[in-house]
PDB file of N, CA and C in Angstrom:
ATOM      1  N   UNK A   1       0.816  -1.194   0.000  1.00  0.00           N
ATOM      2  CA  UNK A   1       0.000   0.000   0.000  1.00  0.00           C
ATOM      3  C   UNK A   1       0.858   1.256   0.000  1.00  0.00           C
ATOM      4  N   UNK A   2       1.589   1.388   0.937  1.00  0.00           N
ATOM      5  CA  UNK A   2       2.642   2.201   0.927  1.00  0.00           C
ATOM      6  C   UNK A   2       3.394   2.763  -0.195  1.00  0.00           C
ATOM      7  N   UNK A   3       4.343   1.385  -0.956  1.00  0.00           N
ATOM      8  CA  UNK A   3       4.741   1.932  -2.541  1.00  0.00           C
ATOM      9  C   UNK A   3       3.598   2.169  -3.549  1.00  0.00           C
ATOM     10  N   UNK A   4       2.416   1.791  -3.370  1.00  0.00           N
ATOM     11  CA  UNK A   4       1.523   2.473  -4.151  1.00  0.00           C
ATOM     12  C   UNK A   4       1.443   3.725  -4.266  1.00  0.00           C
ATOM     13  N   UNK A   5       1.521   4.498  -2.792  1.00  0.00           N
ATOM     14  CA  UNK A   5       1.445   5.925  -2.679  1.00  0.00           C
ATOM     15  C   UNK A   5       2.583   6.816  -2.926  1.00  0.00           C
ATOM     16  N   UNK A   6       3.862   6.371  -2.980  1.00  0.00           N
ATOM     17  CA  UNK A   6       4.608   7.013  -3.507  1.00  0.00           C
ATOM     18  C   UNK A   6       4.639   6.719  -5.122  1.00  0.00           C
ATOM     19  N   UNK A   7       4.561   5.335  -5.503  1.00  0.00           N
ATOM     20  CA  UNK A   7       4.681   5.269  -7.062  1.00  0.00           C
ATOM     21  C   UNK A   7       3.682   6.621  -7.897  1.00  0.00           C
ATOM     22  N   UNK A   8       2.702   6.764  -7.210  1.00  0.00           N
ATOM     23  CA  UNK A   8       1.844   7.670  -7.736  1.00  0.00           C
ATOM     24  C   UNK A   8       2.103   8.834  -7.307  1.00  0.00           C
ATOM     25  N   UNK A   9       2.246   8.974  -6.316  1.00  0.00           N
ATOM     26  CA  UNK A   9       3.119  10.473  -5.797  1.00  0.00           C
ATOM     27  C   UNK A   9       4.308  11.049  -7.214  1.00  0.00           C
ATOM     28  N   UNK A  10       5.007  10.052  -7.285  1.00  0.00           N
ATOM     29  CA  UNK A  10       6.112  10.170  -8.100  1.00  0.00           C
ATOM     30  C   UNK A  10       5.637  10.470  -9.902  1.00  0.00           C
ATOM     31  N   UNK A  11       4.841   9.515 -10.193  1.00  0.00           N
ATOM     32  CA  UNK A  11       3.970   9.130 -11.539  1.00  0.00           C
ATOM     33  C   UNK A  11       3.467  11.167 -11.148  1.00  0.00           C
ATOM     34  N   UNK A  12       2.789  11.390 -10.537  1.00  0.00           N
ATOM     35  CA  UNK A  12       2.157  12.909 -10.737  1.00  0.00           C
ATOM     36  C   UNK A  12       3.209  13.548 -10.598  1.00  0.00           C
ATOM     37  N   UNK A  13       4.237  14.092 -10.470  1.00  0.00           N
ATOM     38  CA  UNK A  13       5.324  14.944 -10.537  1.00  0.00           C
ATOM     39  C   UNK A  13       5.830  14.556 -11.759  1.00  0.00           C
ATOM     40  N   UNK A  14       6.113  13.617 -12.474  1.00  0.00           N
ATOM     41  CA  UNK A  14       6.895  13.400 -13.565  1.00  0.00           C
ATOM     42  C   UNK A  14       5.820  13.783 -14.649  1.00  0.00           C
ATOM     43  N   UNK A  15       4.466  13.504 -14.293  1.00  0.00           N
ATOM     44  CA  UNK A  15       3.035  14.246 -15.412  1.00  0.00           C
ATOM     45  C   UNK A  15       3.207  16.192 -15.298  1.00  0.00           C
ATOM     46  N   UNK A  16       3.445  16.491 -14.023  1.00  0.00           N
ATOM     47  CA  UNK A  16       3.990  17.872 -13.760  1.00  0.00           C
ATOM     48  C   UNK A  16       5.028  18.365 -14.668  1.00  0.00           C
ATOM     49  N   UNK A  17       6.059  17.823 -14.679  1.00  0.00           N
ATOM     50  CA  UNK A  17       7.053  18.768 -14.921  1.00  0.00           C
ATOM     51  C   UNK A  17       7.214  18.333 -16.948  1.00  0.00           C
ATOM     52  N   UNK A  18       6.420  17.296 -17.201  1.00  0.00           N
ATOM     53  CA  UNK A  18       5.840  16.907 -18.512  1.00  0.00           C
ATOM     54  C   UNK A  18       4.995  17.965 -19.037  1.00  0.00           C
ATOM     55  N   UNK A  19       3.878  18.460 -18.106  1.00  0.00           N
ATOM     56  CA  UNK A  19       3.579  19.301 -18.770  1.00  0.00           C
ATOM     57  C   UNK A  19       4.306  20.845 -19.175  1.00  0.00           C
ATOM     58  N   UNK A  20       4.979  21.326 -17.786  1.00  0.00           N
ATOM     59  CA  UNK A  20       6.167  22.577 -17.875  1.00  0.00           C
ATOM     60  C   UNK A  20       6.954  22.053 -19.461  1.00  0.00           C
ATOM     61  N   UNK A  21       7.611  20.975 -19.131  1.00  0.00           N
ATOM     62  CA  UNK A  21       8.746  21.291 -20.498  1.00  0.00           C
ATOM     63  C   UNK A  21       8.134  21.280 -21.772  1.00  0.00           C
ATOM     64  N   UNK A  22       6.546  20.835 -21.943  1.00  0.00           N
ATOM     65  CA  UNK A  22       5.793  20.942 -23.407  1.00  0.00           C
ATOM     66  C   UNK A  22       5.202  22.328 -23.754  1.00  0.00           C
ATOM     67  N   UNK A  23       5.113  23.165 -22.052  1.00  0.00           N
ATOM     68  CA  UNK A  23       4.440  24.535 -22.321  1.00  0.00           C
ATOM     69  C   UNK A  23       5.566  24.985 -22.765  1.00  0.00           C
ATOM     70  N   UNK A  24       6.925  24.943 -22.297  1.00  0.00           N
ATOM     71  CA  UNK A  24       8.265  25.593 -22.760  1.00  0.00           C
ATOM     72  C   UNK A  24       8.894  25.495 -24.312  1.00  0.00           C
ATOM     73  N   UNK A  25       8.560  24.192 -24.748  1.00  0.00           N
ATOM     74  CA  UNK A  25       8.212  23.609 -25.953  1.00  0.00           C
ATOM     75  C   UNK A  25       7.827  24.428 -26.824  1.00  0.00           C
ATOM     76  N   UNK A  26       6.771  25.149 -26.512  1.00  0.00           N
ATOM     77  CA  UNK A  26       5.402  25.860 -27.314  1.00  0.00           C
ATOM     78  C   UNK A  26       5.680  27.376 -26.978  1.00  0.00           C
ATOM     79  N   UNK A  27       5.853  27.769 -26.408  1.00  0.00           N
ATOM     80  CA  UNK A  27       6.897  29.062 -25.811  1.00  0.00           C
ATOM     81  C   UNK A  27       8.122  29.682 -26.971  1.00  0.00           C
ATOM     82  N   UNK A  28       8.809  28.667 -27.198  1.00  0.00           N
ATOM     83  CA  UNK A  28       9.910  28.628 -27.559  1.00  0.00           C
ATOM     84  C   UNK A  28       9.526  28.326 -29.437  1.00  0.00           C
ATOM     85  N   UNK A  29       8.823  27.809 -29.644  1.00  0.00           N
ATOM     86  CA  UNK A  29       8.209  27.785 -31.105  1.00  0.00           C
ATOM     87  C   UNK A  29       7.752  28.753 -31.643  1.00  0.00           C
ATOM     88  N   UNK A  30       7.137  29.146 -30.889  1.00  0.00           N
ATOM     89  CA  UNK A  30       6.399  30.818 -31.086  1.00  0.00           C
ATOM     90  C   UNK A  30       7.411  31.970 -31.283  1.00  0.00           C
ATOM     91  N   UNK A  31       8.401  32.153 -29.968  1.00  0.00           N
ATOM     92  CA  UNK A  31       9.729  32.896 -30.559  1.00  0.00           C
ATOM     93  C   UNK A  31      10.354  32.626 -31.689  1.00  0.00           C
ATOM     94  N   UNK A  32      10.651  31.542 -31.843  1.00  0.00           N
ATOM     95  CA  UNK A  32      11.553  30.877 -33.198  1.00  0.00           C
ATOM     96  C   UNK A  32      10.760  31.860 -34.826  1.00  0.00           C
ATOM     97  N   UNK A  33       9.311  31.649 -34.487  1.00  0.00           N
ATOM     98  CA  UNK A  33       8.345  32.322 -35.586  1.00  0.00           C
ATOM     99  C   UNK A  33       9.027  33.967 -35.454  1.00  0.00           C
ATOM    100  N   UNK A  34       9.229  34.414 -34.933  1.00  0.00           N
ATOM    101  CA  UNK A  34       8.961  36.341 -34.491  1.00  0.00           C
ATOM    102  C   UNK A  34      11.105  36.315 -35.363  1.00  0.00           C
ATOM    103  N   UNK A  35      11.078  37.298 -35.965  1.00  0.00           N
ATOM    104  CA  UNK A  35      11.862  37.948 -37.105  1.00  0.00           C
ATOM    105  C   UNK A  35      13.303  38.940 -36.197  1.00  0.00           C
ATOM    106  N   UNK A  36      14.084  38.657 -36.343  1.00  0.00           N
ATOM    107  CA  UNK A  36      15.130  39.249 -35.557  1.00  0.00           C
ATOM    108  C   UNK A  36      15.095  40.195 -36.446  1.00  0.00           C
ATOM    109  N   UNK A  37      15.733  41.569 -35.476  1.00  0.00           N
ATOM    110  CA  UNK A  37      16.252  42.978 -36.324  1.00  0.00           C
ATOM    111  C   UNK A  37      17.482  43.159 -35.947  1.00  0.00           C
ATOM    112  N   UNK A  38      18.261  44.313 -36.426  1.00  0.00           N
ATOM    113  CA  UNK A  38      19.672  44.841 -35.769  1.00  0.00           C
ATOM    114  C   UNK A  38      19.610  46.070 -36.676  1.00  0.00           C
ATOM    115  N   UNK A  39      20.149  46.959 -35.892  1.00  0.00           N
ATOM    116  CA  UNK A  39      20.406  48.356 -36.255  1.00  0.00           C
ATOM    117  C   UNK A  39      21.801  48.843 -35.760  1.00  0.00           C
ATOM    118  N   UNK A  40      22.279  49.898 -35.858  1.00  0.00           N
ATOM    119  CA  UNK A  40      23.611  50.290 -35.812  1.00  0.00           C
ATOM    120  C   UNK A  40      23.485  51.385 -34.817  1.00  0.00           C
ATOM    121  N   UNK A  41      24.776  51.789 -33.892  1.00  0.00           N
ATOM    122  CA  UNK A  41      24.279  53.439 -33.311  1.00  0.00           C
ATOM    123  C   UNK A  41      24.818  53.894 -34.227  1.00  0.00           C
ATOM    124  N   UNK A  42      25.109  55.541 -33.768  1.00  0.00           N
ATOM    125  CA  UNK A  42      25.867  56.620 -34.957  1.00  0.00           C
ATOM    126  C   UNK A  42      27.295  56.132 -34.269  1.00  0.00           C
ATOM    127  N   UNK A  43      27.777  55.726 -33.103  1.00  0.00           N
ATOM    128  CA  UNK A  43      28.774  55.126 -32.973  1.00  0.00           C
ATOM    129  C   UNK A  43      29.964  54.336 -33.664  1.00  0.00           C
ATOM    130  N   UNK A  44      28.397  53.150 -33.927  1.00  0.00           N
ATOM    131  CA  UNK A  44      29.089  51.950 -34.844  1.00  0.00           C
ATOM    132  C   UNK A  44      29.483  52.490 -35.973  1.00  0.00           C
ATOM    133  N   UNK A  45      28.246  53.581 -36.626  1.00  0.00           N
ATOM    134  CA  UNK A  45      28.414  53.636 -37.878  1.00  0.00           C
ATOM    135  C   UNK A  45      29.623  55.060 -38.475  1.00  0.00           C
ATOM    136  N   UNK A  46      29.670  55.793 -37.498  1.00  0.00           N
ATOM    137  CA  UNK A  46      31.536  56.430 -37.536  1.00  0.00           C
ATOM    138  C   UNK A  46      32.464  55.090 -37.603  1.00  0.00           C
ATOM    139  N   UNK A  47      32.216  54.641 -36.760  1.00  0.00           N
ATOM    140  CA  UNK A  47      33.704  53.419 -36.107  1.00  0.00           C
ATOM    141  C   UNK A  47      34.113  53.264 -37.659  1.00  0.00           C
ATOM    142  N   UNK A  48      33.527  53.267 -39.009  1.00  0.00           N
ATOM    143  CA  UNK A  48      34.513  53.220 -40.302  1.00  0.00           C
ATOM    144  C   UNK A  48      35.814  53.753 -40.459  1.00  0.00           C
ATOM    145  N   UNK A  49      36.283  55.197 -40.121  1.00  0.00           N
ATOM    146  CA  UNK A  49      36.937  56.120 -39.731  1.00  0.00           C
ATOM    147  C   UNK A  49      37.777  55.414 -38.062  1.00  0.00           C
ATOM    148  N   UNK A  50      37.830  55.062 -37.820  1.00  0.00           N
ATOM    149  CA  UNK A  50      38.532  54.855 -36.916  1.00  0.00           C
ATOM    150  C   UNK A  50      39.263  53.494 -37.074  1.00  0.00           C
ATOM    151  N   UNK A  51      38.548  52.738 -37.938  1.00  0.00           N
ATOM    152  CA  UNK A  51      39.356  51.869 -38.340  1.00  0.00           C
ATOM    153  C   UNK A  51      40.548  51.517 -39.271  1.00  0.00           C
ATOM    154  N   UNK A  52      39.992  52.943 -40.230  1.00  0.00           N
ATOM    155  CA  UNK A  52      41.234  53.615 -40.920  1.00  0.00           C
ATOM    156  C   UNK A  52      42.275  54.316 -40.049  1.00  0.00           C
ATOM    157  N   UNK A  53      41.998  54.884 -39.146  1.00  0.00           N
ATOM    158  CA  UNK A  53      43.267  55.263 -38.388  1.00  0.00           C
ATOM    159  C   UNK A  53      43.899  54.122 -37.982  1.00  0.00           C
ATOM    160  N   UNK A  54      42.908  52.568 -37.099  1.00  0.00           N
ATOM    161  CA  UNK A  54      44.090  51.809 -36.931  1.00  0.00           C
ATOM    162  C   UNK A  54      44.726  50.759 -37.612  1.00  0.00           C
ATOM    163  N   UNK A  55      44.300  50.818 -39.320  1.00  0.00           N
ATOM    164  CA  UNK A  55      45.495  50.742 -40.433  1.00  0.00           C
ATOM    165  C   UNK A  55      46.338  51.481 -40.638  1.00  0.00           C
ATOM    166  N   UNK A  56      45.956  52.735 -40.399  1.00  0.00           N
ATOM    167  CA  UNK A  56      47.313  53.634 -40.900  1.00  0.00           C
ATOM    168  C   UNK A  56      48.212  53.372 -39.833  1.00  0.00           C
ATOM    169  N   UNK A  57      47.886  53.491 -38.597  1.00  0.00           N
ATOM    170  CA  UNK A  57      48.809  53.089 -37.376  1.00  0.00           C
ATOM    171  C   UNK A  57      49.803  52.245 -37.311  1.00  0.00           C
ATOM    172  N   UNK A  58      48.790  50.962 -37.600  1.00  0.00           N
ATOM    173  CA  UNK A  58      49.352  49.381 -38.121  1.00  0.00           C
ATOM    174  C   UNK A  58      50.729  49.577 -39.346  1.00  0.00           C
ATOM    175  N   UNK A  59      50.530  50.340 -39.953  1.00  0.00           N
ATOM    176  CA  UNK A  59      51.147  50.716 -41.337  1.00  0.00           C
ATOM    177  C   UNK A  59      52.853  51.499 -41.071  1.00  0.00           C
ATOM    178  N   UNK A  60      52.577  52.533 -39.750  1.00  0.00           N
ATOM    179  CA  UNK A  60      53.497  52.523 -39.404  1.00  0.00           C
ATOM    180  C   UNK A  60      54.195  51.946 -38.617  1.00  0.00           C
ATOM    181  N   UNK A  61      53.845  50.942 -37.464  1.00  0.00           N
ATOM    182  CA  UNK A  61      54.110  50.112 -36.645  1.00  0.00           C
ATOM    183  C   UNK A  61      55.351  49.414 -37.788  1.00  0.00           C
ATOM    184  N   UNK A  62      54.664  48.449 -38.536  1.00  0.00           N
ATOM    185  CA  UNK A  62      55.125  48.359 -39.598  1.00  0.00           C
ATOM    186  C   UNK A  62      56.392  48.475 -40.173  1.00  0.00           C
ATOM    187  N   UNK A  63      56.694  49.405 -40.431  1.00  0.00           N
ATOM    188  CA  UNK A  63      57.400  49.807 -40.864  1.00  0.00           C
ATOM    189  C   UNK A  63      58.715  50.194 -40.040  1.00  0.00           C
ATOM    190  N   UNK A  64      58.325  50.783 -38.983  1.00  0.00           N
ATOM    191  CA  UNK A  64      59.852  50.664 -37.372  1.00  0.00           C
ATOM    192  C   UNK A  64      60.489  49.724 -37.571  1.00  0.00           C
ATOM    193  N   UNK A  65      61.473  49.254 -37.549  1.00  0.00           N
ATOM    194  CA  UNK A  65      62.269  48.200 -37.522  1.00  0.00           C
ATOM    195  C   UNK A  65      62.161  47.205 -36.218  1.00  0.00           C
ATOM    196  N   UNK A  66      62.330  46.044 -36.293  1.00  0.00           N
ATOM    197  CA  UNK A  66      62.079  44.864 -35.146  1.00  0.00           C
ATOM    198  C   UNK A  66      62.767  45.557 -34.037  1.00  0.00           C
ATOM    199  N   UNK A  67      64.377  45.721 -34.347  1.00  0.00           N
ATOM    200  CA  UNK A  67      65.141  45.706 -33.540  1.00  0.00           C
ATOM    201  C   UNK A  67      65.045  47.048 -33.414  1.00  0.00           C
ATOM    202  N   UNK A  68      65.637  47.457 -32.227  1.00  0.00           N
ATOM    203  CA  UNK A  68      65.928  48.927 -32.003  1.00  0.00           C
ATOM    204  C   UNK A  68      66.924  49.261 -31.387  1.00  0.00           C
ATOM    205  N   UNK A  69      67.917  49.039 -32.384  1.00  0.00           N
ATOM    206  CA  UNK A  69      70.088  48.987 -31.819  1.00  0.00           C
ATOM    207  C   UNK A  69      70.066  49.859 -30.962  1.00  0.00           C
ATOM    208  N   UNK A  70      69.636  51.317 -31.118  1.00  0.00           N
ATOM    209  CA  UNK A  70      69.877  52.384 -30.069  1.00  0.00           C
ATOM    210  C   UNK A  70      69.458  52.093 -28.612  1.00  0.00           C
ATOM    211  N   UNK A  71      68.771  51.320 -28.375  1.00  0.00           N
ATOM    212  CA  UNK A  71      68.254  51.192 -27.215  1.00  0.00           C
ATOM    213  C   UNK A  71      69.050  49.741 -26.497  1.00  0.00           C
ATOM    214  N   UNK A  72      69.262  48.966 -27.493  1.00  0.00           N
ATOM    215  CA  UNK A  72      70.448  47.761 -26.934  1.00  0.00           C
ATOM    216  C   UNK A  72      71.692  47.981 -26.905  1.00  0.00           C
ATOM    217  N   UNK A  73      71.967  49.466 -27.238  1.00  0.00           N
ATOM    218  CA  UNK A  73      73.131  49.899 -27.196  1.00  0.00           C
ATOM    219  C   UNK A  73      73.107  50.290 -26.005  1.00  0.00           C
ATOM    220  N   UNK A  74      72.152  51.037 -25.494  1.00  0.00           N
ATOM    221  CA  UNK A  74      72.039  52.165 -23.979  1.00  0.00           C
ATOM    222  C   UNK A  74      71.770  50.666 -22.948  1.00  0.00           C
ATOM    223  N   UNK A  75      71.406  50.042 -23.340  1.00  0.00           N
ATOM    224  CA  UNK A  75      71.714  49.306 -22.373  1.00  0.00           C
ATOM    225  C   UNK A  75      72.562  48.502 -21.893  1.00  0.00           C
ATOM    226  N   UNK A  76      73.231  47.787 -23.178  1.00  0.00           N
ATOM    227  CA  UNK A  76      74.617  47.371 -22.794  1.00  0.00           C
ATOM    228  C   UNK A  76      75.605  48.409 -21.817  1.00  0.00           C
ATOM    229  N   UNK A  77      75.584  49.366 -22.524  1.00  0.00           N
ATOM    230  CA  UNK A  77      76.535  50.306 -22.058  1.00  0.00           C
ATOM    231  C   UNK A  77      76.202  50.360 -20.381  1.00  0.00           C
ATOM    232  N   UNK A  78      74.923  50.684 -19.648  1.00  0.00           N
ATOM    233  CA  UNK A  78      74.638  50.099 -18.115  1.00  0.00           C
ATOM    234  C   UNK A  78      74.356  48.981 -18.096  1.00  0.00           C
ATOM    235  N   UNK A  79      75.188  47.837 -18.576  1.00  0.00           N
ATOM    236  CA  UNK A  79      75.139  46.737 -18.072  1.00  0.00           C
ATOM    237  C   UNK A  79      76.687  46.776 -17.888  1.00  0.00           C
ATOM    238  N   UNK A  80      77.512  47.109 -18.507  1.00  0.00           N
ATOM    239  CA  UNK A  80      79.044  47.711 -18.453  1.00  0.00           C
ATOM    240  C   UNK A  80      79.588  48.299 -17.628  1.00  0.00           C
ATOM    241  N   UNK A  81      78.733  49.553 -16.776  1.00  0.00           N
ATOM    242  CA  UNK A  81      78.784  50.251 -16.574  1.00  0.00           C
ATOM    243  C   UNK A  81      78.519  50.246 -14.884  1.00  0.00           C
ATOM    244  N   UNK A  82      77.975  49.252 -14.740  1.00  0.00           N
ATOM    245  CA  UNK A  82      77.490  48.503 -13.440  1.00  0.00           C
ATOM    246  C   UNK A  82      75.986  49.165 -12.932  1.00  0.00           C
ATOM    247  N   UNK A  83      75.229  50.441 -13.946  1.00  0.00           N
ATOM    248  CA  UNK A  83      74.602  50.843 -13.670  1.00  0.00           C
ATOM    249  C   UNK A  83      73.309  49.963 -12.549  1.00  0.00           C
ATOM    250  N   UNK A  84      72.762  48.919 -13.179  1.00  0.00           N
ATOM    251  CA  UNK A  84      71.922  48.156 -12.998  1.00  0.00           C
ATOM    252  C   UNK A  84      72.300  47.357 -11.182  1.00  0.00           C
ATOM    253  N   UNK A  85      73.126  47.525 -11.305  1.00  0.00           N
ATOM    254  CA  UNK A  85      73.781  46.891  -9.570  1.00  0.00           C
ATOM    255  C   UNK A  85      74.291  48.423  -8.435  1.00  0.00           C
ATOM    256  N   UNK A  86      73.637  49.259  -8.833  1.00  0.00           N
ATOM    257  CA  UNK A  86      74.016  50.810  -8.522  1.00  0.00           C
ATOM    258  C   UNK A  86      72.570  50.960  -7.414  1.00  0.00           C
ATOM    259  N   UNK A  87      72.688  51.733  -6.522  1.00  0.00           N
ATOM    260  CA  UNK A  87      71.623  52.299  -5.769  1.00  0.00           C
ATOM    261  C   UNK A  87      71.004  53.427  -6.181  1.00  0.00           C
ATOM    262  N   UNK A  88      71.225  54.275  -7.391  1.00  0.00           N
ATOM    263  CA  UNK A  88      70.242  55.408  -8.049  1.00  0.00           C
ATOM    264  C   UNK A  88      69.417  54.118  -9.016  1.00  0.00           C
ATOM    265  N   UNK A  89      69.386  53.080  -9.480  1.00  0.00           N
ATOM    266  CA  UNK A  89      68.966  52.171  -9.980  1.00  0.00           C
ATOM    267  C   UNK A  89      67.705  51.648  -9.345  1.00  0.00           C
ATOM    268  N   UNK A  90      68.236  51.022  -8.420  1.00  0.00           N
ATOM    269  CA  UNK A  90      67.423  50.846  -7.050  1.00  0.00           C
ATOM    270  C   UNK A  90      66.464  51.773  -6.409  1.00  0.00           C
ATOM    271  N   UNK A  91      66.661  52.766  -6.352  1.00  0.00           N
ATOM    272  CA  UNK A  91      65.691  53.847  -6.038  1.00  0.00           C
ATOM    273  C   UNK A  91      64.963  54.016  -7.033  1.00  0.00           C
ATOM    274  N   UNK A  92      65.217  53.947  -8.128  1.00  0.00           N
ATOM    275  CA  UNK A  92      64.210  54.857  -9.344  1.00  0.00           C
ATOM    276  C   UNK A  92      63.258  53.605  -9.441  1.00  0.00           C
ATOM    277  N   UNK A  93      63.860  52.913  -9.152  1.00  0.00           N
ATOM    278  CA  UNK A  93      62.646  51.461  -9.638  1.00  0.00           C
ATOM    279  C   UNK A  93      61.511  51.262  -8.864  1.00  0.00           C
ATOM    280  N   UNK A  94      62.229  51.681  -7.738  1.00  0.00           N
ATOM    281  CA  UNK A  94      61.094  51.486  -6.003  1.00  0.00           C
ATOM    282  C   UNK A  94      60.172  52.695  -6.056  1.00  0.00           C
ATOM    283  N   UNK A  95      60.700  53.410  -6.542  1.00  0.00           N
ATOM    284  CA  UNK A  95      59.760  54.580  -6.978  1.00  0.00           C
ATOM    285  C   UNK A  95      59.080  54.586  -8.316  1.00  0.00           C
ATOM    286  N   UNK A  96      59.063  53.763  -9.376  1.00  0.00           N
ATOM    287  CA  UNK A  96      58.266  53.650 -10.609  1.00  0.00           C
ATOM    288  C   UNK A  96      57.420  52.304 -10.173  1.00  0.00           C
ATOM    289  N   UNK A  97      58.004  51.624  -9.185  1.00  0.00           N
ATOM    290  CA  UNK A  97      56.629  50.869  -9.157  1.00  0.00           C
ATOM    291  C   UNK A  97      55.666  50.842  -7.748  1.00  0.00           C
ATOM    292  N   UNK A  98      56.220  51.603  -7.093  1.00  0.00           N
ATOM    293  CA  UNK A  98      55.464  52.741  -5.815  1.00  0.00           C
ATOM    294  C   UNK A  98      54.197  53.539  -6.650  1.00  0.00           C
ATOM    295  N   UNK A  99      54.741  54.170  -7.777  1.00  0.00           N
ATOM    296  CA  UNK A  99      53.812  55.394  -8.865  1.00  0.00           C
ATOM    297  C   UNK A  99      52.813  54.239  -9.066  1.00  0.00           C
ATOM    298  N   UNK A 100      53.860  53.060  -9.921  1.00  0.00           N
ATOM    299  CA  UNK A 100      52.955  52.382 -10.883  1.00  0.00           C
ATOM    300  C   UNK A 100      51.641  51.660 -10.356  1.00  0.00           C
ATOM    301  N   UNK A 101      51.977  51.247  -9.051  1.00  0.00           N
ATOM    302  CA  UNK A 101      51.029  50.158  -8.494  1.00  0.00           C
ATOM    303  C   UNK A 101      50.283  51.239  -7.425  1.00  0.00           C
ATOM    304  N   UNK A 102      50.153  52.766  -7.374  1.00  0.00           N
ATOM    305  CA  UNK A 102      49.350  53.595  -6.913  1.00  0.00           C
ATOM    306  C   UNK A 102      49.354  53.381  -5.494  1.00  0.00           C
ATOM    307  N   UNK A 103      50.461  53.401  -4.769  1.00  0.00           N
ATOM    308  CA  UNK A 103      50.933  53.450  -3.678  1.00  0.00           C
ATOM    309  C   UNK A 103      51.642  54.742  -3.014  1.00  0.00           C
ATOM    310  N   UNK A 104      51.308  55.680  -3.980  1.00  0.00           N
ATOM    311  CA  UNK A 104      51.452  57.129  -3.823  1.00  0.00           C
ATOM    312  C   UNK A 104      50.573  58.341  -4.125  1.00  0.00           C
TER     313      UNK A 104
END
């Protein structure tokens, strides 16, 4: 008697939630019917122009050379120089990343 009353207990919840996922079913058919739109802001539709700037950008990027000797030069030279093992070294750093990480 007992598993009778739950088998049916159970049997009506599974008729329950049978009917939810067929109303959802039918819900969802009806949207599928209805016509999507899309429109642009005046945003999007400038952003043409700005994308030409970041080709032209790209264009000069480009064009810089990979390497940049002048700057592996300045640094060799304080690596020579012992700059990098120096305490004005040490300070400027503790202080650019004091600035950087907004601890000032």
């Amino acid at each position: 008697m007992r598993l009778e009353a739950i088998k049916s207990a159970i049997v009506a919840d599974f008729r329950k939630y049978d009917g939810v996922s067929k109303k959802e079913d039918a819900k969802s058919a009806n949207v599928a019917k209805k016509s999507d739109k899309a429109s642009l802001s005046s945003e999007a539709r400038t952003a043409g122009g700005v994308s030409a700037d970041i080709r032209a950008l790209s264009a000069r990027v480009a064009a810089e050379p990979e390497i940049r000797q002048d700057k592996i030069d300045s640094v060799r030279a304080k690596l020579q120089s012992g700059y990098y093992n120096s305490g004005e070294f040490a300070e400027n750093l503790a202080s650019r990343l004091i600035r950087d990480f907004g601890f000032q």
